[in-house]
Protein backbone atom coordinates (compact mmCIF):
# COMPACT_ATOMS: atom_id res chain seq x y z
CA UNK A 1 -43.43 10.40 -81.01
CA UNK A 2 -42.40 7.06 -79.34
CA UNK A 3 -40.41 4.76 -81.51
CA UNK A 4 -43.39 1.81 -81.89
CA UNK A 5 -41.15 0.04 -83.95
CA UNK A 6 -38.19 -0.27 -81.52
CA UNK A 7 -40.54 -0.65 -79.16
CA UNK A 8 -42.08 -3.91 -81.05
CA UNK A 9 -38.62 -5.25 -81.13
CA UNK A 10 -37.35 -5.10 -77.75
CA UNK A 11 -40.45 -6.73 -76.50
CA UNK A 12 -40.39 -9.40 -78.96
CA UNK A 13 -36.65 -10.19 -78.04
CA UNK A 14 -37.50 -10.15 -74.46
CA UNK A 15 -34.91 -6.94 -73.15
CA UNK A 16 -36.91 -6.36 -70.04
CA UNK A 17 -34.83 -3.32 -69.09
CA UNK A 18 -35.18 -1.28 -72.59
CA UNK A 19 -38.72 -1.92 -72.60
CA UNK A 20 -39.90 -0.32 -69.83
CA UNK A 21 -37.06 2.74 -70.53
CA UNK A 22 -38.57 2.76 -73.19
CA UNK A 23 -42.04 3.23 -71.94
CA UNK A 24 -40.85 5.43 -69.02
CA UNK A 25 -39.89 8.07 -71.40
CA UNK A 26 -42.94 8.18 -72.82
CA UNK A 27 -44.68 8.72 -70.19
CA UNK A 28 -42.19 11.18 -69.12
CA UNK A 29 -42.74 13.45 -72.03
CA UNK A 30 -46.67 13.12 -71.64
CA UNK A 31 -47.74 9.65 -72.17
CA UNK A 32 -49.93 10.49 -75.27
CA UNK A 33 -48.61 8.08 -77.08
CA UNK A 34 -49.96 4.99 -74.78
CA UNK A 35 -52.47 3.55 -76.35
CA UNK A 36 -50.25 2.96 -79.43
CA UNK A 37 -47.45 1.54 -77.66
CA UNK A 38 -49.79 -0.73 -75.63
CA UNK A 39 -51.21 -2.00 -79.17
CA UNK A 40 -47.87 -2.25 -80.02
CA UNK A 41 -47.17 -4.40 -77.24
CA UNK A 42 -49.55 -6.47 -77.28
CA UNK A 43 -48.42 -7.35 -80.95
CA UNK A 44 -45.01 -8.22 -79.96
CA UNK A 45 -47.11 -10.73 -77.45
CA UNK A 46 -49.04 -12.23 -80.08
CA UNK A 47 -45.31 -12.75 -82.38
CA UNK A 48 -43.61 -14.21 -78.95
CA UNK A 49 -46.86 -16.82 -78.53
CA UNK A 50 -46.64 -17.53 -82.51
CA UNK A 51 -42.45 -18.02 -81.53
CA UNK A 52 -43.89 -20.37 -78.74
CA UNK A 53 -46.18 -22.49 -81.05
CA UNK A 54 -43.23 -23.12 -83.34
CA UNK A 55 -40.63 -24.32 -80.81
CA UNK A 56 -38.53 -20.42 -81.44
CA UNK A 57 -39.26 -19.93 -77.80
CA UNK A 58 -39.94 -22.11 -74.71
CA UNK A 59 -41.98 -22.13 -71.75
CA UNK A 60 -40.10 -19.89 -69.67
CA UNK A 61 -39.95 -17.37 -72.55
CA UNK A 62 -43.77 -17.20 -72.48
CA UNK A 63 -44.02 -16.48 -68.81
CA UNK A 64 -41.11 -13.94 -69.18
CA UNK A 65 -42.84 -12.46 -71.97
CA UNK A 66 -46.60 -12.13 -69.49
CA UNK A 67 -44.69 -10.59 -66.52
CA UNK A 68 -43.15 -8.17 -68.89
CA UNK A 69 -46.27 -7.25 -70.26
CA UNK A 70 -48.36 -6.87 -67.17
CA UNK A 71 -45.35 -4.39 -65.87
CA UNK A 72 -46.05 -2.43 -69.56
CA UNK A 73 -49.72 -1.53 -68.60
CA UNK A 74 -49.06 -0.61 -64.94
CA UNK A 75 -46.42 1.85 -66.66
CA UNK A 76 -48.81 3.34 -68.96
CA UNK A 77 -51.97 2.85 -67.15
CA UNK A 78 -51.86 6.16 -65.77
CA UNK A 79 -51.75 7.73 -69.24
CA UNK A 80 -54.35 5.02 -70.56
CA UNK A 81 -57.18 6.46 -67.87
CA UNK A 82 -56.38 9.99 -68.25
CA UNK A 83 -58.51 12.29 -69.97
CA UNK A 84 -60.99 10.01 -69.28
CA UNK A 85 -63.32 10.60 -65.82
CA UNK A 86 -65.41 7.42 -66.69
CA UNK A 87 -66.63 4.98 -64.59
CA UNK A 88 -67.96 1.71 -65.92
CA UNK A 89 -68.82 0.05 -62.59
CA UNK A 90 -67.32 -2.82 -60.55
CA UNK A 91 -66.59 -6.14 -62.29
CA UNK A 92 -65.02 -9.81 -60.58
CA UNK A 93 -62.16 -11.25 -62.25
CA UNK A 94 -60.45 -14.33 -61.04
CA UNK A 95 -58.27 -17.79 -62.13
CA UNK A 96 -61.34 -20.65 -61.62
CA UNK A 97 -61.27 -23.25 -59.44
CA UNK A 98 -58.39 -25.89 -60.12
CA UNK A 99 -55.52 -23.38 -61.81
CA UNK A 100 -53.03 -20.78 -60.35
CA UNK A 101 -51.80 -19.29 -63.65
CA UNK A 102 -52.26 -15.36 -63.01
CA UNK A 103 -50.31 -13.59 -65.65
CA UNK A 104 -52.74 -13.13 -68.30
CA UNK A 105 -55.20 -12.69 -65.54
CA UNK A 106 -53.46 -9.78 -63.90
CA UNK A 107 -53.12 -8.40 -67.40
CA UNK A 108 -56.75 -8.05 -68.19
CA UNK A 109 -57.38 -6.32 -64.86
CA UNK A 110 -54.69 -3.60 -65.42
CA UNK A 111 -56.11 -2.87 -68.82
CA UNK A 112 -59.87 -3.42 -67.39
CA UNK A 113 -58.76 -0.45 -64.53
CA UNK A 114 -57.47 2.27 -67.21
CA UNK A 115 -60.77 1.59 -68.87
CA UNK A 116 -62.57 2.69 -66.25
CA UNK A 117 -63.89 -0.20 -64.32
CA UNK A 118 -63.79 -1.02 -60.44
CA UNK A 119 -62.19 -4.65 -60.45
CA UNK A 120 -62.07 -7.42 -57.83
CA UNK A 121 -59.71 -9.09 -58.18
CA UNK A 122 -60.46 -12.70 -56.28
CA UNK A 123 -57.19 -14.24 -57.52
CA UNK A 124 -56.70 -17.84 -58.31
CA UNK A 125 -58.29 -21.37 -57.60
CA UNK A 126 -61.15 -19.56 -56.41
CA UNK A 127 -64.35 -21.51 -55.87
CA UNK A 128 -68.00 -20.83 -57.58
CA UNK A 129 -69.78 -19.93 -54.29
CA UNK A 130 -66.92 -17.35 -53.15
CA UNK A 131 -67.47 -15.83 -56.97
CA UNK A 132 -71.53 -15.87 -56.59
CA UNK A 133 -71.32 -14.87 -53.52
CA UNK A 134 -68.70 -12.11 -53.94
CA UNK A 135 -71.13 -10.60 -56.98
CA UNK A 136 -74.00 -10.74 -54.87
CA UNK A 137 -72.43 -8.29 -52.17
CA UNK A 138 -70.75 -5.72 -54.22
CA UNK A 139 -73.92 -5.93 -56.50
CA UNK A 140 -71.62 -6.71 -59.59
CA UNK A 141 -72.85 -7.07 -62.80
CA UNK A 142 -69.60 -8.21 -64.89
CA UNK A 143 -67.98 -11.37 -64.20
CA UNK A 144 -64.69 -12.70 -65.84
CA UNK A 145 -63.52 -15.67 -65.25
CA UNK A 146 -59.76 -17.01 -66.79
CA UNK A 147 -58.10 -20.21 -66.95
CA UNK A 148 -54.85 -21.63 -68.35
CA UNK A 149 -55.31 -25.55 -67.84
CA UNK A 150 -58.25 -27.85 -69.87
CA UNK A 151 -59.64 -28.20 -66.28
CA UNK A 152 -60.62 -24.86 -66.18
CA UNK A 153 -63.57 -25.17 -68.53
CA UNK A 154 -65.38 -27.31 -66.21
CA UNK A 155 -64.21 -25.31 -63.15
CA UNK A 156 -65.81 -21.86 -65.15
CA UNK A 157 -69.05 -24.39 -66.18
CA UNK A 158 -69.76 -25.25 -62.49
CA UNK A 159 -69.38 -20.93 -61.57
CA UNK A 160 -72.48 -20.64 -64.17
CA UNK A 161 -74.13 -23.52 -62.66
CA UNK A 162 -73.95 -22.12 -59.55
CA UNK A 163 -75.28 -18.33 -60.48
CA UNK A 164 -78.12 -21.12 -61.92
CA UNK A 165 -78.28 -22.42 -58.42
CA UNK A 166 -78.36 -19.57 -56.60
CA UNK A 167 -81.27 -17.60 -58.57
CA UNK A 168 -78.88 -14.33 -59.96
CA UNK A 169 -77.50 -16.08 -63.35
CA UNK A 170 -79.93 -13.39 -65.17
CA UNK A 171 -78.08 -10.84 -62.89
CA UNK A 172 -74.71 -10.82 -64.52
CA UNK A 173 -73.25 -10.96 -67.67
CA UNK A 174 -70.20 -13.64 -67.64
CA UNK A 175 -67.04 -13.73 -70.33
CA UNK A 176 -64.68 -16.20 -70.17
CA UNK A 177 -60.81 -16.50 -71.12
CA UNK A 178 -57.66 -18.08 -71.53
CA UNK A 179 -55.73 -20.72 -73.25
CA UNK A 180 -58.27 -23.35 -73.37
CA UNK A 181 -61.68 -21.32 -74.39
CA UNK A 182 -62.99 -20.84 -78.26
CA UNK A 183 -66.42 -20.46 -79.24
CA UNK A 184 -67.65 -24.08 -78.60
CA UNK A 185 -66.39 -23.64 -75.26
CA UNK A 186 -68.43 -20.95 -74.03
CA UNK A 187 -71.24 -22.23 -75.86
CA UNK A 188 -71.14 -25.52 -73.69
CA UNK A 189 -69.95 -23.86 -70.58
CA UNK A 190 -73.39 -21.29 -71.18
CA UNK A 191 -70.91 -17.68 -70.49
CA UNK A 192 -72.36 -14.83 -72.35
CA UNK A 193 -69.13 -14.43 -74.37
CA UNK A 194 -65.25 -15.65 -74.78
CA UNK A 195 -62.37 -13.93 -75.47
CA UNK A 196 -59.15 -14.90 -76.89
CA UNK A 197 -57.14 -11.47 -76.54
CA UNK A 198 -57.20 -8.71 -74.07
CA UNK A 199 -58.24 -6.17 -75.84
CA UNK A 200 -61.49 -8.25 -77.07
CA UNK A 201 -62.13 -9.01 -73.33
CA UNK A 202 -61.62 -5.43 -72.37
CA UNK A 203 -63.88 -4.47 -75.08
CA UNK A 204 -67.04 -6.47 -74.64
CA UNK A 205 -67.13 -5.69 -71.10
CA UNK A 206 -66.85 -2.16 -71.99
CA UNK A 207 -69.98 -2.82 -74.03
CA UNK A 208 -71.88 -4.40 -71.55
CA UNK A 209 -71.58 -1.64 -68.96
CA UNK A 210 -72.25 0.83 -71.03
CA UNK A 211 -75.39 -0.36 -72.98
C-alpha cells in the first residue's frame, strides 16, 4: 500500500525528486494503487493553489507545482488505463486563441488518455476555424477548450460562434476550462458545460461519450 499521506506531503512542499520515487515504486510493485495516489495528488494541488491565493506561495511555485503534476499522471497513466480496454472516441483539446499557458492543459489530456479517449491535442493560441475545422475531419464529437488569461473567454465564445457559423455546433458537445471560467461564463460563452477541476472535466466528457 503506497504511503498517500507522504505522498500528499511531498507534493504539497514541492520535492520534485521524492515525488515521482515515490510514484515509481508504486508502479513498480503493480501500480494498483494509482488512482488513489492521483486523487491524492491532485489534493496536494488544490492545498498548493489555496497556498497561492494566500500569498504562502508565489507564481513560480504554481507553475512548479503544474509541471510536477503533469509528470505524476504520465507516471501512473499506464496503471490508470490498465484493466481497462475502453475506448471513448477522439476528443480536441487546446489553449484558445490569445493564451499560451499549457500546464493545466497538458494535464487534462494525460488524464483524458488513461480514460480511454483518443485526444488531439492542437496546443495553444489556436484559432476557431483550425478547431472547427480540425473536428470536422477527424469527425470529433468532444471539444475542450482551456484558458488561463480573462481574454480567453471571448477567444472560447468566438470557437462556439464559429461551430454556429459553420453549420456543426449541434455536432459536438463543448466544455470549457481554466482559471477564468465559472458557471456564468459558460452560460454567456453558450459551451455545453465548465469545469473547474480535472477530474470534473475528465468526468463529464466521460459522460458524454458514453451516453
Amino acid at each position: 500500500m503506497a504511503d498517500l499521506v507522504k505522498l500528499k506531503e511531498i507534493m504539497i512542499d514541492l520535492k520534485e525528486e521524492e515525488v515521482y520515487e515515490l510514484l515509481t515504486e508504486l508502479m513498480s510493485a503493480g501500480g494498483s494503487d494509482a488512482q488513489a495516489a492521483l486523487e491524492t495528488c491532485q489534493e496536494a494541488m488544490t492545498e498548493i493553489g489555496n497556498r497561492f491565493e494566500t500569498g504562502v506561495y508565489f507564481l513560480g511555485d504554481l507553475l512548479y507545482s503544474s509541471e510536477i503534476m503533469s509528470a505524476a499522471v504520465d507516471i501512473l497513466k499506464p496503471a490508470l488505463s490498465a484493466g481497462s480496454t475502453v475506448k471513448l472516441g477522439k476528443l480536441v483539446i487546446c489553449t484558445v486563441k490569445g493564451d499560451i499557458h499549457d500546464i493545466g492543459k497538458n494535464i487534462v489530456k494525460g488524464m483524458l488518455e488513461a480514460a480511454g479517449f483518443d485526444v488531439i491535442d492542437l496546443g495553444i493560441d489556436v484559432l476557431p476555424e483550425k478547431i472547427v475545422a480540425t473536428a470536422a475531419a477527424e469527425d470529433v464529437k468532444i471539444v475542450a477548450l482551456s484558458g488561463v488569461l480573462t481574454l480567453a473567454l471571448r477567444s472560447m465564445q468566438d470557437v462556439v460562434d464559429a461551430f454556429v457559423a459553420a453549420g456543426t455546433r449541434n455536432d459536438v458537445k463543448i466544455i470549457i476550462g481554466g482559471n477564468p471560467v465559472t458557471v456564468d461564463a459558460c452560460a454567456v460563452i453558450g459551451a455545453d458545460e465548465w469545469a473547474n477541476s480535472p477530474q470534473k472535466g475528465v468526468e463529464v466528457c466521460r459522460v458524454w461519450a458514453t451516453s
